[in-house]
Protein backbone atom coordinates (compact mmCIF):
# COMPACT_ATOMS: atom_id res chain seq x y z
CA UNK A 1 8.51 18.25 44.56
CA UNK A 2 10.91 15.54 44.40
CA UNK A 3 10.45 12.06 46.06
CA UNK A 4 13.61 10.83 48.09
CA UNK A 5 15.06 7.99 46.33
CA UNK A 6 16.59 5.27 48.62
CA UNK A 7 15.57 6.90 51.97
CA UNK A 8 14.61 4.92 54.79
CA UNK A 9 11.39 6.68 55.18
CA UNK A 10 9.11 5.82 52.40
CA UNK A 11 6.88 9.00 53.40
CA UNK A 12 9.40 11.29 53.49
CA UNK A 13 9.03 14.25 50.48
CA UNK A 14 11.67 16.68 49.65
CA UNK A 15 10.48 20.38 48.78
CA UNK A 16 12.92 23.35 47.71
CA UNK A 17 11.75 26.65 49.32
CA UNK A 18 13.25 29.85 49.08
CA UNK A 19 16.36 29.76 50.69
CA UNK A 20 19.78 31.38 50.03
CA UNK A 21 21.80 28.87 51.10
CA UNK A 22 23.13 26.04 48.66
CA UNK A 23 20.94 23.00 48.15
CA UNK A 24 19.03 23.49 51.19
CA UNK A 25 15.57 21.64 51.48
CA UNK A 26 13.06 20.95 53.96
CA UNK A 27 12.11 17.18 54.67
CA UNK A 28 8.59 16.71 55.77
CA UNK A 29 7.16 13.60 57.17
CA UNK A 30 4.18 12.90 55.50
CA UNK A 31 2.06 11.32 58.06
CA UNK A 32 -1.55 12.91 59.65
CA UNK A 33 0.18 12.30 62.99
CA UNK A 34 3.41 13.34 62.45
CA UNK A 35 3.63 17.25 63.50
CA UNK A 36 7.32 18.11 63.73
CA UNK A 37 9.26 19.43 60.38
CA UNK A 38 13.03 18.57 59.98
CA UNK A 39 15.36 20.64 57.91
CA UNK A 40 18.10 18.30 56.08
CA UNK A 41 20.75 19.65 53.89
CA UNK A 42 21.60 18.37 50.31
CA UNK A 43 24.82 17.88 48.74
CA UNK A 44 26.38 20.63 46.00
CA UNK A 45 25.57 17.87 43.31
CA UNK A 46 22.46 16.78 44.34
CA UNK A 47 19.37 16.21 41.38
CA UNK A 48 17.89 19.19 43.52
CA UNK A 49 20.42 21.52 42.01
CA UNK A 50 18.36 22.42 38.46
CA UNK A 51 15.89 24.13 40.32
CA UNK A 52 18.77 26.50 42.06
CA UNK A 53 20.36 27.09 38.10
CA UNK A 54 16.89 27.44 36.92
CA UNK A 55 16.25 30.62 39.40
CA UNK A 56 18.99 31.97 38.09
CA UNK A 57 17.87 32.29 34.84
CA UNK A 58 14.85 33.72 35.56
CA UNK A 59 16.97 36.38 38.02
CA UNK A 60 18.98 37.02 34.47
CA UNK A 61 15.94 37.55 32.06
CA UNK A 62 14.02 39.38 34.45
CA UNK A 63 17.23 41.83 34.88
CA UNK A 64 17.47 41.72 31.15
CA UNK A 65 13.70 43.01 30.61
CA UNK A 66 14.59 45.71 33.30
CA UNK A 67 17.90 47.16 31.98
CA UNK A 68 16.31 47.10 27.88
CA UNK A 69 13.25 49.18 29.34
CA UNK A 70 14.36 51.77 32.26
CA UNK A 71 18.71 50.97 32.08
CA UNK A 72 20.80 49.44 35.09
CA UNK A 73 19.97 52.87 37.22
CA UNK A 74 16.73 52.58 36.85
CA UNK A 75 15.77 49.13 38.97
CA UNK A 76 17.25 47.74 42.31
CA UNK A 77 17.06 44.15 43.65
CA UNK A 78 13.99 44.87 45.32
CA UNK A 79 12.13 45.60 41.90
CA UNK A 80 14.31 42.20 40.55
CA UNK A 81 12.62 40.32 43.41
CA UNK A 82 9.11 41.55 42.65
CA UNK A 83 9.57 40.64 39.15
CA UNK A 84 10.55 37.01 39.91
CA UNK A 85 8.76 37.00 43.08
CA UNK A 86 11.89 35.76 45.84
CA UNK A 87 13.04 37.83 48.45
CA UNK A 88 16.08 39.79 47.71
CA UNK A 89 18.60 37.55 50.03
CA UNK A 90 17.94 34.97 47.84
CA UNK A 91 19.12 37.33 45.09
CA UNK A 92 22.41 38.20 46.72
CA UNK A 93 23.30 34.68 46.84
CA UNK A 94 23.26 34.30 42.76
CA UNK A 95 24.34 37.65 42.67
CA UNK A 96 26.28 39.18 46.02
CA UNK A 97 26.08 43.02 44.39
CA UNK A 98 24.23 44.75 41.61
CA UNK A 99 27.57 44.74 39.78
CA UNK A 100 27.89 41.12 39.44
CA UNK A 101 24.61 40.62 37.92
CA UNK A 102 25.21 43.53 35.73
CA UNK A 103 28.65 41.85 34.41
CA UNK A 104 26.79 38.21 34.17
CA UNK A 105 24.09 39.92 32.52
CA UNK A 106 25.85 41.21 29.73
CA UNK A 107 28.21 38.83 29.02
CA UNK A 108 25.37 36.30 28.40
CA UNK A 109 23.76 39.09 25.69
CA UNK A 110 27.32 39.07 24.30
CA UNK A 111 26.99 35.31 23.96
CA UNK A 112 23.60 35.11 22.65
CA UNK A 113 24.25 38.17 20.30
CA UNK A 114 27.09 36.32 18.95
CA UNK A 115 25.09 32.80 18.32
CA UNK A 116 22.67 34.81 16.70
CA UNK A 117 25.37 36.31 14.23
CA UNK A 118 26.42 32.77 13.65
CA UNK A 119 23.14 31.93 12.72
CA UNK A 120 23.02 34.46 10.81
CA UNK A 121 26.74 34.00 8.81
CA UNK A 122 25.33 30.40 8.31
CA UNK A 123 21.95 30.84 6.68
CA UNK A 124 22.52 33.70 4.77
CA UNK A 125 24.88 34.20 1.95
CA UNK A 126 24.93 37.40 -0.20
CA UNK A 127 25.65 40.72 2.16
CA UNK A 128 22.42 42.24 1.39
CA UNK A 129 20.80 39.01 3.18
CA UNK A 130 23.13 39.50 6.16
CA UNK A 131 22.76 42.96 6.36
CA UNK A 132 18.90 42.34 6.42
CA UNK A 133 19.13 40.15 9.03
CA UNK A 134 21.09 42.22 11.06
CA UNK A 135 19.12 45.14 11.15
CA UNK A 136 15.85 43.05 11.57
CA UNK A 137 17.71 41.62 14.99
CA UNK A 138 17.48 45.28 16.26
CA UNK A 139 13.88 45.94 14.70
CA UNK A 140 12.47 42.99 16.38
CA UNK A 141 14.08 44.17 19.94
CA UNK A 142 12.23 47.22 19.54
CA UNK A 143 8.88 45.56 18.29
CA UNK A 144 8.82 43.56 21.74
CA UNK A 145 7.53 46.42 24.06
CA UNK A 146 9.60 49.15 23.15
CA UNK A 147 12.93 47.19 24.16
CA UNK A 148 16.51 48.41 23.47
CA UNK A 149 19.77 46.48 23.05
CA UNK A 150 21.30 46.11 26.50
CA UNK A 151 24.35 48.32 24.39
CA UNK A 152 22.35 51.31 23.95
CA UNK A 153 20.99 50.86 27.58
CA UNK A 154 23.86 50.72 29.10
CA UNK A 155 25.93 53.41 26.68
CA UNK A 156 23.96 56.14 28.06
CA UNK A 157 24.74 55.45 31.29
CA UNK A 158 28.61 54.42 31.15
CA UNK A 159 30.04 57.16 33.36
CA UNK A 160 27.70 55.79 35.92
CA UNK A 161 28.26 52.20 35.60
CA UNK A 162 30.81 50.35 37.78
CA UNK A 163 33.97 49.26 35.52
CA UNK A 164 33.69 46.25 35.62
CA UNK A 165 30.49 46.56 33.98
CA UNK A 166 32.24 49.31 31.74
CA UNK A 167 34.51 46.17 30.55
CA UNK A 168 31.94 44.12 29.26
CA UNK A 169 30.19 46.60 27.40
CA UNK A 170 33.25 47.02 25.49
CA UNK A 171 33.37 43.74 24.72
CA UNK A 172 29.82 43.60 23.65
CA UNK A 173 30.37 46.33 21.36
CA UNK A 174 33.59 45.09 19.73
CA UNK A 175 32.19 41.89 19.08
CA UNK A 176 29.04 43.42 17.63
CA UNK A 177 30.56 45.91 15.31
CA UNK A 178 32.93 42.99 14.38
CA UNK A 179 30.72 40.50 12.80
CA UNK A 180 29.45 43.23 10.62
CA UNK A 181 33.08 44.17 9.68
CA UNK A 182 32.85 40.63 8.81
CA UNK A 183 30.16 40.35 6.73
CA UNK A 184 31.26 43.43 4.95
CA UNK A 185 35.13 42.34 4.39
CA UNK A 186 33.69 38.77 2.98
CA UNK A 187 31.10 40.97 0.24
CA UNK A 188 33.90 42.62 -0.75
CA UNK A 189 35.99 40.26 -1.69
CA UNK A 190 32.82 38.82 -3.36
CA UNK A 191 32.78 42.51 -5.55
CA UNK A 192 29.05 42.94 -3.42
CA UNK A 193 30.77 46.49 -2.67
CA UNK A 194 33.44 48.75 -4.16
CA UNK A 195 37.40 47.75 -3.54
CA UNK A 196 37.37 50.92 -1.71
CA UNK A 197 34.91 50.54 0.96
CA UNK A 198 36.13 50.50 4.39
CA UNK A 199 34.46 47.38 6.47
CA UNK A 200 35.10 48.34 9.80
CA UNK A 201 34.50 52.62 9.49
CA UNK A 202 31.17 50.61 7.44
CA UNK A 203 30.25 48.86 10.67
CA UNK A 204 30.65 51.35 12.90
CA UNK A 205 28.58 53.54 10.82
CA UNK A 206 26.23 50.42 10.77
CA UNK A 207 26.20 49.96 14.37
CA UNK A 208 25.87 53.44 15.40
CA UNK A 209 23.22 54.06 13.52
CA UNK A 210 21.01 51.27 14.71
CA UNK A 211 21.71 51.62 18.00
CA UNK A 212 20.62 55.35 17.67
CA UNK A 213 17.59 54.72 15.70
CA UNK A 214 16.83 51.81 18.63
CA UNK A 215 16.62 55.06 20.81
CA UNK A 216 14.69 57.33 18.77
CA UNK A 217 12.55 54.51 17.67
CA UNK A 218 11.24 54.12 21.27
CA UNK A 219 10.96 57.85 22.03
CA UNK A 220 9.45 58.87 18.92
CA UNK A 221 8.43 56.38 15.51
CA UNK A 222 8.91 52.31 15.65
CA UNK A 223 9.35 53.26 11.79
CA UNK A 224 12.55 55.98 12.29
CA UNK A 225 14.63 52.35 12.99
CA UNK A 226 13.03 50.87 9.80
CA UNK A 227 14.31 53.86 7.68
CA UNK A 228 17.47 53.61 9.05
CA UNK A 229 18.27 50.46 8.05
CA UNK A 230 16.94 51.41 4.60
CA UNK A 231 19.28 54.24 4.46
CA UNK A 232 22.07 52.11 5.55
CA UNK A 233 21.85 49.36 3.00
CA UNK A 234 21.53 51.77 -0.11
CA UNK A 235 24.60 53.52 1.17
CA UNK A 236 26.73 50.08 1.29
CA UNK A 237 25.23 48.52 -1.41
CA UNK A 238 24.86 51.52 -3.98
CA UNK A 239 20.78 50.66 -3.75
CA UNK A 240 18.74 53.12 -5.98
């Protein structure tokens, strides 16, 4: 609820319902004798407006939680609406077609996924430390419910996914695989690996590999990703 500031009706309340269109709210007189409702309509920039990006955020995580545990064919906007608990016009508003939350979807996980990496290329310095925390980015997706990164999601369902969502994905995956190139070009040059190691076959091998144990993980052993990782940093770092 939100009071209307400057109105001539001190008893007048403001209450966002469910509504697809923008900024709509319902004014309400709030008197015992009063009887009648009257619908007003707020302006794109009104205070009100948090509440309309907040909803969208929950539309996104929701969608996210769907697509890591059953993939983008596996849910429609009537199981999104369940989860949130709006009806599914209000859901075409934020997103007119299954498509454009797909594309919004990912290309937030792309952003967050890259923050994360940043995080990462701050706090840690040697490449075993980043390499670490790489992997345990992965591991920790799995450890909440049996998750998967929206790439592997996705990836095993590209011939069916619109191409616009196709796009994205490729983006997600470049910029994955190339912070671990990164990380493996910069502990080079600091002798952490051999002169002849290649970064980027490296971490594609890298990323590959824990995208695939991600999968097996779920399906089989949590563990399987754990020993992949293992295997992964004794074969880039010459571990015994």
């Amino acid at each position: 609820f939100e009071g209307s500031r400057g109105s001539s009706n001190p008893h007048e309340i403001r209450i966002e319902l469910d509504d697809p269109r923008p900024a709509a709210t319902h004014a309400i007189d709030n008197d015992p004798r009063a009887s009648r409702v009257r619908i007003c309509y707020l302006p794109e920039d009104s205070q009100i407006g948090f509440v309309k990006s907040d909803i969208k955020t929950q539309l996104l995580d929701a969608a996210q939680r769907l697509v890591q545990t059953r993939g983008h064919n596996g849910f429609s906007f009537r199981d999104l609406s369940l989860e949130v608990g709006i009806r599914t016009a209000s859901i075409h508003y934020h997103f007119p077609t299954k498509t454009d939350l797909a594309v919004a979807l990912v290309r937030r996980y792309r952003e967050a996924l890259g923050e994360a990496m940043a995080d990462i290329a701050v706090k840690k310095t040697s490449l075993a430390e980043r390499l670490e925390a790489t992997a345990k980015l992965y591991i920790d997706t799995l450890n909440n419910d049996g998750r998967v990164c929206v790439c592997a999601a996705l990836a095993g369902e590209y011939l069916s996914l619109p191409r616009e969502v196709q796009t994205e994905l490729g983006k997600l995956i470049s910029d994955s695989e190339g912070w671990i190139v990164r990380f493996l070009a910069e502990g080079r040059n600091r002798a952490e690996i051999t002169k002849e190691s290649d970064p980027a076959s490296l971490a594609r091998l890298w990323y590959a590999a824990l995208q695939g144990g991600l999968l097996l993980g779920r399906a089989g052993r949590a563990e399987i990703l754990d020993d992949v990782a293992k295997a992964l940093r004794r074969l880039t770092l010459n571990e015994k």
